[in-house]
Protein backbone atom coordinates (compact mmCIF):
# COMPACT_ATOMS: atom_id res chain seq x y z
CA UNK A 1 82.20 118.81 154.64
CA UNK A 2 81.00 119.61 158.08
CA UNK A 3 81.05 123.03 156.93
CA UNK A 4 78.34 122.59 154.50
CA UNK A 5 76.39 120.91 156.75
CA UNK A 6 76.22 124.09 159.37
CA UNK A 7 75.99 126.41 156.48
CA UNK A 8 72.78 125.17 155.60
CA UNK A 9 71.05 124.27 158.67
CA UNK A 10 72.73 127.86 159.74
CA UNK A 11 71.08 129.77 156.84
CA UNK A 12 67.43 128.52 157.35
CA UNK A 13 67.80 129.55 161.05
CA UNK A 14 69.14 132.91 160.33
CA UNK A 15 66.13 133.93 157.53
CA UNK A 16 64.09 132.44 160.23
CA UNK A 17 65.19 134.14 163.22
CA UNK A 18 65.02 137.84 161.52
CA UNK A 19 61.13 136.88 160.69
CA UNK A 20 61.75 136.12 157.14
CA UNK A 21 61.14 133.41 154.80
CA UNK A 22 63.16 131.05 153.46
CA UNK A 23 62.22 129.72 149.72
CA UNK A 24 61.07 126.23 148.69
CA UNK A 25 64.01 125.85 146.78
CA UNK A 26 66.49 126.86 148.93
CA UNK A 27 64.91 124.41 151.67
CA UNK A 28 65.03 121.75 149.27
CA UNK A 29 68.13 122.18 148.32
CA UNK A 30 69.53 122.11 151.68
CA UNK A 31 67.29 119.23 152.57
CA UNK A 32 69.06 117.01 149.32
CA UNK A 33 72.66 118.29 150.34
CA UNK A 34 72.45 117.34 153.87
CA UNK A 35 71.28 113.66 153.02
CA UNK A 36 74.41 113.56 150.83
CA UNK A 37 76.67 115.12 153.39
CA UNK A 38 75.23 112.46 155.94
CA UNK A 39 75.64 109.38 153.03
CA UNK A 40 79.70 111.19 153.00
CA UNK A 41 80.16 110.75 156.87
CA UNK A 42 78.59 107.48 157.36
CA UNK A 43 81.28 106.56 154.46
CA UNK A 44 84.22 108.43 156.15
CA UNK A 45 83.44 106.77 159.50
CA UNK A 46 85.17 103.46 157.63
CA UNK A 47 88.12 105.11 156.03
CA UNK A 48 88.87 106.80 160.05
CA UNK A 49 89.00 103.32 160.91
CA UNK A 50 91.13 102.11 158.31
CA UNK A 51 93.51 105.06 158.90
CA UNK A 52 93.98 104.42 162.45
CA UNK A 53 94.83 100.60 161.75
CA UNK A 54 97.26 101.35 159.37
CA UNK A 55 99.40 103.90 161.51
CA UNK A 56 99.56 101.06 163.96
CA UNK A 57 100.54 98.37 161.80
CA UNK A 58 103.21 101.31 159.88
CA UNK A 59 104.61 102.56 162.97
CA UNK A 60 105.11 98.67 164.34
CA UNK A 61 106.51 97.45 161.66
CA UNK A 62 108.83 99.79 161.25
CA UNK A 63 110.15 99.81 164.75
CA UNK A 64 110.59 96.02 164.79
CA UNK A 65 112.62 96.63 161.50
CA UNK A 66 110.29 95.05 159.32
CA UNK A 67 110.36 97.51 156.18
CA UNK A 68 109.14 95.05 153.81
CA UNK A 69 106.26 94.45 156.28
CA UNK A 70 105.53 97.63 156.72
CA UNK A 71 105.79 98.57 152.81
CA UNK A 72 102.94 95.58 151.79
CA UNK A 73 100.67 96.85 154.43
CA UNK A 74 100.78 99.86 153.31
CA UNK A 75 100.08 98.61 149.72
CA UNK A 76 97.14 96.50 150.89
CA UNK A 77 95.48 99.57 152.61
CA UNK A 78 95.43 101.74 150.15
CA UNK A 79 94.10 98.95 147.09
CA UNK A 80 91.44 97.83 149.99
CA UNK A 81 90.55 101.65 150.44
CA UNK A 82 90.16 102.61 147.20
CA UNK A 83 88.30 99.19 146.57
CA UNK A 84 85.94 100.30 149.02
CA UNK A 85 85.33 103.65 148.26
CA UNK A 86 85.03 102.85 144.57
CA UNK A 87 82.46 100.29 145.33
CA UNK A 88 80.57 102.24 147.26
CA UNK A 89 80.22 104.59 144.63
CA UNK A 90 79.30 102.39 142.13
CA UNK A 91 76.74 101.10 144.31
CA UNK A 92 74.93 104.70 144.92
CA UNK A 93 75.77 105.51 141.15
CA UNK A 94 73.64 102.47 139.96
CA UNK A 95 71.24 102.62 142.97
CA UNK A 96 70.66 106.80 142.34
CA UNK A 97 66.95 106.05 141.02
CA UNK A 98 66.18 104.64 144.06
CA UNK A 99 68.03 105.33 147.34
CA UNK A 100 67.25 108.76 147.67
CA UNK A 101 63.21 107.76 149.04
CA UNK A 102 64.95 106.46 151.98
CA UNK A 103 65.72 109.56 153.16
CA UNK A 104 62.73 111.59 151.68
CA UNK A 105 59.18 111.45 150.22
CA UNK A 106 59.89 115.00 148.37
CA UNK A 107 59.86 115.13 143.97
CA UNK A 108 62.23 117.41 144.33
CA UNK A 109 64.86 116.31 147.09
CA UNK A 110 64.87 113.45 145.69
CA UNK A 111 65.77 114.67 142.57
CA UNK A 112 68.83 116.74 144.01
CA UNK A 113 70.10 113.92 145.57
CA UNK A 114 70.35 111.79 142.68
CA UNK A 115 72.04 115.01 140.95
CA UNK A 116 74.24 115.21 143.22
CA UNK A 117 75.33 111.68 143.05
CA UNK A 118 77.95 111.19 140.90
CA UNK A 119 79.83 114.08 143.08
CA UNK A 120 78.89 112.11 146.11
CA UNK A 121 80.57 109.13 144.38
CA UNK A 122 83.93 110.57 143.68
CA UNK A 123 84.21 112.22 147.15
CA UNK A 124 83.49 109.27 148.78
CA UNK A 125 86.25 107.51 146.84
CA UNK A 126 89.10 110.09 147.40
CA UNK A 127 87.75 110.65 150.83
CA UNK A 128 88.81 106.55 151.68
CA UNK A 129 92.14 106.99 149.85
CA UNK A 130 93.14 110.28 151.92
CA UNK A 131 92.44 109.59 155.72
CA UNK A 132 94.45 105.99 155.03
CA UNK A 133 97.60 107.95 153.75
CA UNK A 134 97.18 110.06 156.14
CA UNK A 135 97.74 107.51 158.64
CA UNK A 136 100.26 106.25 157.18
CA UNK A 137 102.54 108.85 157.10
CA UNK A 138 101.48 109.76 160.58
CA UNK A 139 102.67 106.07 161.52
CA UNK A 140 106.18 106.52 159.85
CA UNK A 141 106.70 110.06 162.21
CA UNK A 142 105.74 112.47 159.31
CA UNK A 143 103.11 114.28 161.56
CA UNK A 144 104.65 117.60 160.83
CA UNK A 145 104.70 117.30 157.33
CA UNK A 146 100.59 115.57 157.35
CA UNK A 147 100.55 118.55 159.08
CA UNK A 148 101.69 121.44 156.55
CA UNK A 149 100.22 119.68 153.79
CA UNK A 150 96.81 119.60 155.68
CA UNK A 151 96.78 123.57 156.30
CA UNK A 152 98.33 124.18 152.56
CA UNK A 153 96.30 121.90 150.46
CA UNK A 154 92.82 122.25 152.49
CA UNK A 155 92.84 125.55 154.44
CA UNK A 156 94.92 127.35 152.20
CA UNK A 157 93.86 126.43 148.76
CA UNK A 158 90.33 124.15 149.09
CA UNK A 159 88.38 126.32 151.33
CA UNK A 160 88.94 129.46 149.88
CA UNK A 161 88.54 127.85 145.85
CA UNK A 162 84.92 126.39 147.69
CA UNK A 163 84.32 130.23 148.59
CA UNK A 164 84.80 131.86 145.41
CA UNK A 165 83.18 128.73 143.79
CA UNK A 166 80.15 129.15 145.88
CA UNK A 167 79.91 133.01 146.27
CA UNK A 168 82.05 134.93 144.00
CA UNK A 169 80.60 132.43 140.94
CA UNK A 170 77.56 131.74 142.25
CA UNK A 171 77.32 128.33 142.18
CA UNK A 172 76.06 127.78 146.12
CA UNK A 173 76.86 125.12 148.19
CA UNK A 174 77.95 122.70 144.86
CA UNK A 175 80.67 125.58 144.72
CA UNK A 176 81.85 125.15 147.95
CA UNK A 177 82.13 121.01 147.67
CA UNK A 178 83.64 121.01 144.49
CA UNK A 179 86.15 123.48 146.21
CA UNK A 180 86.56 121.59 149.21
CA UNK A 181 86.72 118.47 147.26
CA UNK A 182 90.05 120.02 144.56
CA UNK A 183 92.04 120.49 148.54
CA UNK A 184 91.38 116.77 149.20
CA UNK A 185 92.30 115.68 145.71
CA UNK A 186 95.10 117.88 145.80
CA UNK A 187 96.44 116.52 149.80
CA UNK A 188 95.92 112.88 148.61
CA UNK A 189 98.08 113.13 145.35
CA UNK A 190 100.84 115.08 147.85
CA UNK A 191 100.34 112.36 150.41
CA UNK A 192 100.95 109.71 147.76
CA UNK A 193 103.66 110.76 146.09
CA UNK A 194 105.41 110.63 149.35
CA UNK A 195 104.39 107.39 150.00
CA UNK A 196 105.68 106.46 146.66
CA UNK A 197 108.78 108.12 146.80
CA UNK A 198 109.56 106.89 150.45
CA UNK A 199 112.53 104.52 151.48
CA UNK A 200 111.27 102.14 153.84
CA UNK A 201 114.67 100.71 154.38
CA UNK A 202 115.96 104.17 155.68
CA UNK A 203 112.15 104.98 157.50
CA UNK A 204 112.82 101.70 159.67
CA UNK A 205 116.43 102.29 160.58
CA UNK A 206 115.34 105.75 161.20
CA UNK A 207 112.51 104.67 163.97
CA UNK A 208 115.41 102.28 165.61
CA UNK A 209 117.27 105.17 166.51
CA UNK A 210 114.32 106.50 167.82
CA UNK A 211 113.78 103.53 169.93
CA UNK A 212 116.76 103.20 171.00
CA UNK A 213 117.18 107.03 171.80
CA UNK A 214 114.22 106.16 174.41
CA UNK A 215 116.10 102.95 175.61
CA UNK A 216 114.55 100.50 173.39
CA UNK A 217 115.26 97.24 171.90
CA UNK A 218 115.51 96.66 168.28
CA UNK A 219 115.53 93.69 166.17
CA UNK A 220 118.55 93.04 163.70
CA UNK A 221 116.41 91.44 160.84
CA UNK A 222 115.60 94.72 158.76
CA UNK A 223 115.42 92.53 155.88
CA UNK A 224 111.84 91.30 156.78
């Protein structure tokens, strides 16, 4: 999303800086996508949070054999996540008349932004449900795997869809988000169906032979 974010502001200062002019348009429609690229981070900021708790909590419970523990918190993240995101969206979708003079006084920003609304909805919901499974596979010791299916689902197949969406098809910056947007749909459904699939019974007597490879102590109720 950062990406968009440069390309615009990067693309007025290039037309600028070779002593041309920029159109109207264009400026507006930079102007309406970088209000709803700043509504997206201000969102994200919560879900960052939420994904660092929950690698804690994962990676604690699991050491102190508590796979039950560790299995509801992971439950309760993700509802609460998607809760929140979901929310949020309905709150901008219902508010789209509206919220967009906050950020502008222009017809016609304010016109993008609410047409780009429903969009920003639906990131903001995935992008809640993502960074928490993320963290929680990072808290049961899958970092390699977060890893591959970061580089695979985003780098590999939702930047370059955003590119052709946005050049090859003309379609501009909306291109490049809806692109952007299929890798994150596309990591979060990977993410969760390893979740889903996961035995936390095995996961926790996995992490006590990790402890106790480092001269740890582990608890002998893995039934919690």
């Amino acid at each position: 999303m950062k990406y968009m974010s440069w390309l615009c502001r990067d693309g007025e200062n290039s037309v600028n800086a070779r002593g041309g002019s920029i159109s109207v348009l264009t400026r507006e429609r930079c102007s309406g996508d970088l209000e709803v690229m700043n509504i997206l981070d201000w969102t994200i900021m919560v879900s960052v949070g939420v994904n660092a708790a929950i690698s804690v909590r994962v990676s604690n419970e699991l050491g102190a054999a508590h796979p039950r523990t560790a299995k509801f918190s992971v439950v309760v993240a993700v509802v609460t996540s998607f809760i929140t995101g979901l929310l949020l969206g309905l709150v901008l979708i219902v508010a789209r008349n509206q919220y967009p003079s906050i950020f502008s006084i222009d017809d016609e920003v304010r016109a993008l932004v609410k047409q780009l609304t429903p969009l920003l909805a639906i990131s903001i919901v995935v992008n809640n449900i993502q960074p928490t499974l993320s963290g929680v596979a990072i808290g049961a010791g899958w970092q390699a795997a977060v890893a591959y299916v970061n580089i695979a689902c985003y780098y590999l197949f939702g930047i370059p869809l955003g590119l052709i969406l946005g050049y090859k098809l003309n379609m501009g910056i909306t291109g490049i988000w809806n692109g952007m947007l299929a890798g994150t749909v596309l990591q979060t459904c990977v993410l969760f169906w390893m979740v889903y699939k996961t035995n936390w019974h095995k996961e926790a007597s996995l992490a006590g032979d990790r402890i106790k490879a480092w001269g740890g102590h582990v608890e002998n109720d893995a039934e919690k």
